[in-house]
C-alpha atoms as a PDB file:
ATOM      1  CA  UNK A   1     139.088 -92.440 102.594  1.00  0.00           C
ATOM      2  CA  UNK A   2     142.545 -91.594 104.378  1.00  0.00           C
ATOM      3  CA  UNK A   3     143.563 -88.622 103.841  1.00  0.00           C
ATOM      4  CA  UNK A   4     147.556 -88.447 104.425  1.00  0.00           C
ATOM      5  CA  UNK A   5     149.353 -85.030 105.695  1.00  0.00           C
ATOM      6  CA  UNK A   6     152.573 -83.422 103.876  1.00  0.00           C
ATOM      7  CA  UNK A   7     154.713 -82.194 106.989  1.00  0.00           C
ATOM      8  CA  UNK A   8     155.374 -78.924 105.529  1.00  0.00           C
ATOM      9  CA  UNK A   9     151.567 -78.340 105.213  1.00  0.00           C
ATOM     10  CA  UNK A  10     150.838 -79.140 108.660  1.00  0.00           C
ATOM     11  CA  UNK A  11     149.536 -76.434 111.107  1.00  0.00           C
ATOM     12  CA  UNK A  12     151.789 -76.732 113.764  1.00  0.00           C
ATOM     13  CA  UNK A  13     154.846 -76.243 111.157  1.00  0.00           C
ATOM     14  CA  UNK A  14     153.289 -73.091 109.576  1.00  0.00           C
ATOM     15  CA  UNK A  15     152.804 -72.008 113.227  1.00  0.00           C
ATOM     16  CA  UNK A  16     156.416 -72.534 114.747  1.00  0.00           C
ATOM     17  CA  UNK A  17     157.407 -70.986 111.262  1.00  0.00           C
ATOM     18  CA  UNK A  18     155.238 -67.797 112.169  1.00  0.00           C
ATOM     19  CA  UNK A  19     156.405 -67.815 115.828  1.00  0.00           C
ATOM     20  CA  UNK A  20     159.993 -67.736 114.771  1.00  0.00           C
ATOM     21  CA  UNK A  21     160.103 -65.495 111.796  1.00  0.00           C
ATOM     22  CA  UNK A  22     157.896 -62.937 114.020  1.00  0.00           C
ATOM     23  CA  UNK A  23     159.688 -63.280 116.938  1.00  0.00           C
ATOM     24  CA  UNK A  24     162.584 -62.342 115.099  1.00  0.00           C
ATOM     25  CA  UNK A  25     161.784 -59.237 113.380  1.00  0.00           C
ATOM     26  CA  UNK A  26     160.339 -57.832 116.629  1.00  0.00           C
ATOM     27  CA  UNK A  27     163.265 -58.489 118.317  1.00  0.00           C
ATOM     28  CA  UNK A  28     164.876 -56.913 115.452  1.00  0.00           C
ATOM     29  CA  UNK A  29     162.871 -53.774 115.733  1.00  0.00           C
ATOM     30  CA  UNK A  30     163.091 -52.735 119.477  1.00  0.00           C
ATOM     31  CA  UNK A  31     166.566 -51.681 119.333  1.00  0.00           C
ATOM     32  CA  UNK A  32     166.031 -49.176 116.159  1.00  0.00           C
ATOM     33  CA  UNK A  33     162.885 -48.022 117.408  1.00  0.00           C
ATOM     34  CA  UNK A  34     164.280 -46.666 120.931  1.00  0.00           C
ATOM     35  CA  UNK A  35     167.441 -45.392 118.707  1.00  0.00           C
ATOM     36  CA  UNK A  36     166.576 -44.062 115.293  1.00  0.00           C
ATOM     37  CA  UNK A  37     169.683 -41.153 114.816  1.00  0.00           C
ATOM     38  CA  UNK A  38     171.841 -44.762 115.652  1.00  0.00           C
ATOM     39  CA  UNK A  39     169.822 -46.833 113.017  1.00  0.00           C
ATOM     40  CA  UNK A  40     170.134 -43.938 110.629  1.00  0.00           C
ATOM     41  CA  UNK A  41     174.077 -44.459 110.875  1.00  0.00           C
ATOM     42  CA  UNK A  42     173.698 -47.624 110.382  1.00  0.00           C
ATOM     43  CA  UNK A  43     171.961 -47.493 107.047  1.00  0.00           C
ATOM     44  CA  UNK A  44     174.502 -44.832 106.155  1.00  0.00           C
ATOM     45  CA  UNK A  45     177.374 -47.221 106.576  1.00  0.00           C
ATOM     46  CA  UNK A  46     175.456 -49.421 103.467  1.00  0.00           C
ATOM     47  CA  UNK A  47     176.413 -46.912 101.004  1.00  0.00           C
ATOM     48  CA  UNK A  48     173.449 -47.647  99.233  1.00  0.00           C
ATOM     49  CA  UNK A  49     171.186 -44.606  99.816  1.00  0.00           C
ATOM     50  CA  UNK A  50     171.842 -41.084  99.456  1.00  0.00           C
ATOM     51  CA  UNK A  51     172.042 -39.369 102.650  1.00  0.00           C
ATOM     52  CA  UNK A  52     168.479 -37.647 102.083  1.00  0.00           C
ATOM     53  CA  UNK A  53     167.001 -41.228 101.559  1.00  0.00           C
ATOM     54  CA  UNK A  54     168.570 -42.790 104.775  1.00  0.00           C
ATOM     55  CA  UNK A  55     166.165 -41.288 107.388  1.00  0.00           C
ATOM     56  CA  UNK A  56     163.222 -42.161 106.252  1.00  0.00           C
ATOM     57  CA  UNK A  57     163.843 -46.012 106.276  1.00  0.00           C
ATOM     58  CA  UNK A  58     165.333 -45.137 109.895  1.00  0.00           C
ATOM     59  CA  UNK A  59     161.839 -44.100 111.367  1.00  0.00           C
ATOM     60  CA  UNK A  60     159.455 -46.440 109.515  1.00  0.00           C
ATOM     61  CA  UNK A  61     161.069 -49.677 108.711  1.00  0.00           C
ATOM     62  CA  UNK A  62     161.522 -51.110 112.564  1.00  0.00           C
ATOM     63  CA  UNK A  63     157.630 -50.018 113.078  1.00  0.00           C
ATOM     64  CA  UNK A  64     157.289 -52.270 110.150  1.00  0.00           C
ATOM     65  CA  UNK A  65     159.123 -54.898 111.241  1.00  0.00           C
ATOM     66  CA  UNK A  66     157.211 -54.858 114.475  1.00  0.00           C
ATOM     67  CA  UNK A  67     153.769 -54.501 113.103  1.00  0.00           C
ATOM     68  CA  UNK A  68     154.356 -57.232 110.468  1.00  0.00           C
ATOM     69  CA  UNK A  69     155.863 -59.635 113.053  1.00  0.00           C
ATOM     70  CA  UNK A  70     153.435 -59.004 115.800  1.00  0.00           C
ATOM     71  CA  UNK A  71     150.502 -59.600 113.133  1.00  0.00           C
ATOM     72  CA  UNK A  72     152.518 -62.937 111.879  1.00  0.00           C
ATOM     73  CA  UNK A  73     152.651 -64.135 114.927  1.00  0.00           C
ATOM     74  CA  UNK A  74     148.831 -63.148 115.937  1.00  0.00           C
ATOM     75  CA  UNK A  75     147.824 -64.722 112.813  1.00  0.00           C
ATOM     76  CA  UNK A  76     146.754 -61.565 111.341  1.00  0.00           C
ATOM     77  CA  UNK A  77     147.000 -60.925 107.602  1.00  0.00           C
ATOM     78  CA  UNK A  78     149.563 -63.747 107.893  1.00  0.00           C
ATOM     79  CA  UNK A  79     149.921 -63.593 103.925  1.00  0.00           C
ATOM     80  CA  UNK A  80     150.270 -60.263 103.338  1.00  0.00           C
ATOM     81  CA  UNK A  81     152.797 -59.851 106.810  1.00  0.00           C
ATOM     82  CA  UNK A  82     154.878 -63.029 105.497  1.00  0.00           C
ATOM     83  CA  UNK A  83     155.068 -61.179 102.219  1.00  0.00           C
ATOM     84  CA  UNK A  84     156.269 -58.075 103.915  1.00  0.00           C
ATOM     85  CA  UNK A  85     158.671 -59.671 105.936  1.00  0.00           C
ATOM     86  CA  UNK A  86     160.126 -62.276 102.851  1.00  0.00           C
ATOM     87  CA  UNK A  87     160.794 -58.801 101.028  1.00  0.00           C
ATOM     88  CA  UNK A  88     162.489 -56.706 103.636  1.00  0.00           C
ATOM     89  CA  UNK A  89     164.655 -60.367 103.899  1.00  0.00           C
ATOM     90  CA  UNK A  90     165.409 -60.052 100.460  1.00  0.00           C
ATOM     91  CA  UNK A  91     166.321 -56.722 100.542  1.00  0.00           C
ATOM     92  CA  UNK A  92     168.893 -56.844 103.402  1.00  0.00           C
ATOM     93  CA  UNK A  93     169.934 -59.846 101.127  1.00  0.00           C
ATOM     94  CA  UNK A  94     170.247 -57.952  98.456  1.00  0.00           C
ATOM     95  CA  UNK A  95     172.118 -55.137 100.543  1.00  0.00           C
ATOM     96  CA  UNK A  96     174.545 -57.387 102.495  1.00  0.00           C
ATOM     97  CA  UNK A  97     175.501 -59.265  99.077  1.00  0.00           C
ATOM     98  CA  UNK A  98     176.643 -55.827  97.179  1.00  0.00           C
ATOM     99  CA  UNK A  99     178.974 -54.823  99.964  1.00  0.00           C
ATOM    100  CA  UNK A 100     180.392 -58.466 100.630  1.00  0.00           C
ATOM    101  CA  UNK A 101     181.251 -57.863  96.334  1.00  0.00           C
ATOM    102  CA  UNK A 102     182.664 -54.409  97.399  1.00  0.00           C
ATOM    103  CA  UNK A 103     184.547 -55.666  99.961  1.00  0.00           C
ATOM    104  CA  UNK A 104     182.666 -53.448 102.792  1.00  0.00           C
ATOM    105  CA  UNK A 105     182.567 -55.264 106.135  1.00  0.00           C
ATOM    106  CA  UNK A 106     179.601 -53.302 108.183  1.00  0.00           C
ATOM    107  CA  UNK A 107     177.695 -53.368 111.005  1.00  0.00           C
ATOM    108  CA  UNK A 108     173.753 -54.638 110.012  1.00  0.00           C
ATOM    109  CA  UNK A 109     172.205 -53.113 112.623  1.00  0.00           C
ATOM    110  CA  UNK A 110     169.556 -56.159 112.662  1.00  0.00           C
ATOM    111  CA  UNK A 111     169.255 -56.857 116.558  1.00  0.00           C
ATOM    112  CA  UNK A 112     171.346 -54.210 117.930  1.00  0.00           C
ATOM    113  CA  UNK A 113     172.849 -50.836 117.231  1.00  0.00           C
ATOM    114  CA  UNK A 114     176.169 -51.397 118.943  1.00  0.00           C
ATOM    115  CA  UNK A 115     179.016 -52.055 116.559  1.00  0.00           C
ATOM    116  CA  UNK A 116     180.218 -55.421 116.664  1.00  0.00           C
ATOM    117  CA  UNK A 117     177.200 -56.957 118.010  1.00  0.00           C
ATOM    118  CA  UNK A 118     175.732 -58.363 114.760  1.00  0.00           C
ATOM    119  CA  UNK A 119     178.765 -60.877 113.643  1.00  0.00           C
ATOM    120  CA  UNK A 120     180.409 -61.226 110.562  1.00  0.00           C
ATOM    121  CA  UNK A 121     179.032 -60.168 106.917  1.00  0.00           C
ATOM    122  CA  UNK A 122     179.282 -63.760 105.668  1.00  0.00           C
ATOM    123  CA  UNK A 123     177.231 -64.670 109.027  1.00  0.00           C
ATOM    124  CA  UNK A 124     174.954 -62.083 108.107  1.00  0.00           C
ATOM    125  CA  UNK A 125     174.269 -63.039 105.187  1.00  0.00           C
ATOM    126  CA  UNK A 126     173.751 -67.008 105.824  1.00  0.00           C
ATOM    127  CA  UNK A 127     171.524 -66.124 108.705  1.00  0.00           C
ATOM    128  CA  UNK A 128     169.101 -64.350 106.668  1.00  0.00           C
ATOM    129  CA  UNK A 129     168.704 -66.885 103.840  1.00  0.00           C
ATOM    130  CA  UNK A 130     168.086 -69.413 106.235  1.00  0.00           C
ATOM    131  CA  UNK A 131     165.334 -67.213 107.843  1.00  0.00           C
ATOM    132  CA  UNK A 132     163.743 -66.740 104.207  1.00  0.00           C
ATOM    133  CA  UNK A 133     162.286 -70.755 104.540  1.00  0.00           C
ATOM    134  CA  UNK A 134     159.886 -70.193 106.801  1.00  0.00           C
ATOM    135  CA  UNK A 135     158.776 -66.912 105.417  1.00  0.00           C
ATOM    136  CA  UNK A 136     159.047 -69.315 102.162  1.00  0.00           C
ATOM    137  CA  UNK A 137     156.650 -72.198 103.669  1.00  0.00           C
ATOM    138  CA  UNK A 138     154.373 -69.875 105.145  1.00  0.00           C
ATOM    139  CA  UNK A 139     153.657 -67.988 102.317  1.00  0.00           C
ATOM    140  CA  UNK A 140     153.177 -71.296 100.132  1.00  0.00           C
ATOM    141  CA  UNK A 141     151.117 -73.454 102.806  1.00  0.00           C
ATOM    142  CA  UNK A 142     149.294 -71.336 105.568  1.00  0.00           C
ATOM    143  CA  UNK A 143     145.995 -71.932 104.887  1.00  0.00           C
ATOM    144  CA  UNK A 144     143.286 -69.641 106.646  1.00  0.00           C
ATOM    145  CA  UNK A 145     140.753 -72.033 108.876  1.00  0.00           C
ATOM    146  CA  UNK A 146     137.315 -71.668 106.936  1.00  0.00           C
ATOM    147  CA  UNK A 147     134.558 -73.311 109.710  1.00  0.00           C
END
């Protein structure tokens, strides 16, 4: 008969969800892209990577974050991008949580390459487990159209 709605199923949820989280990580990715040597630096100042390691991740990871986002919010391979996007989350997570315990107050380098322009650690860190639920809702209620 009636069929009722959950709100964190409905469409226009998953798609502000999409909008934001790929929005996000686009914006994220501009700024490295234009600026790699500066990114590379960045990822240096982790200490988590040896310094052959730390380029790499400096050329490809913004392209990923754009791709991923700019499929997200085109609603292609919206699982697989969400999935892509949830990691690299958890891995900055991950990242930002072993040099809070070392006592390591850093730059990110998630919006902008200029020291000072990302906030606090403790901001940093807050920021991106709140932007983990709607990678977290997407991934658990985006459901394809089938006509």
């Amino acid at each position: 008969m009636f069929k009722t709605r959950k709100p964190s199923k409905d469409k226009t949820v998953i798609l502000t969800c999409r909008i934001i989280l790929g929005s996000v990580f686009i914006f994220a990715s501009i700024d490295k892209i234009f600026h790699p040597e500066a990114f590379a630096g960045i990822l240096h100042n982790y200490k988590l990577l040896p310094d052959i390691l730390i380029y790499l991740p400096a050329l490809f990871l913004p392209w990923i974050e754009l791709i991923a986002g700019s499929f997200l919010i085109a609603g292609i391979f919206v699982r697989g991008s969400t999935f892509i996007l949830s990691s690299l989350l958890l891995i900055f997570i991950l990242a930002i949580t072993i040099n809070l315990i070392r006592g390591i107050n850093f730059d990110c380098g998630c919006f902008s390459i200029i020291p000072g322009e990302n906030g606090s650690t403790y901001f940093l860190l807050i920021r991106d487990l709140f932007l983990l639920i709607p990678g977290v809702l997407i991934y658990l209620y985006y459901k394809k159209d089938r006509r």
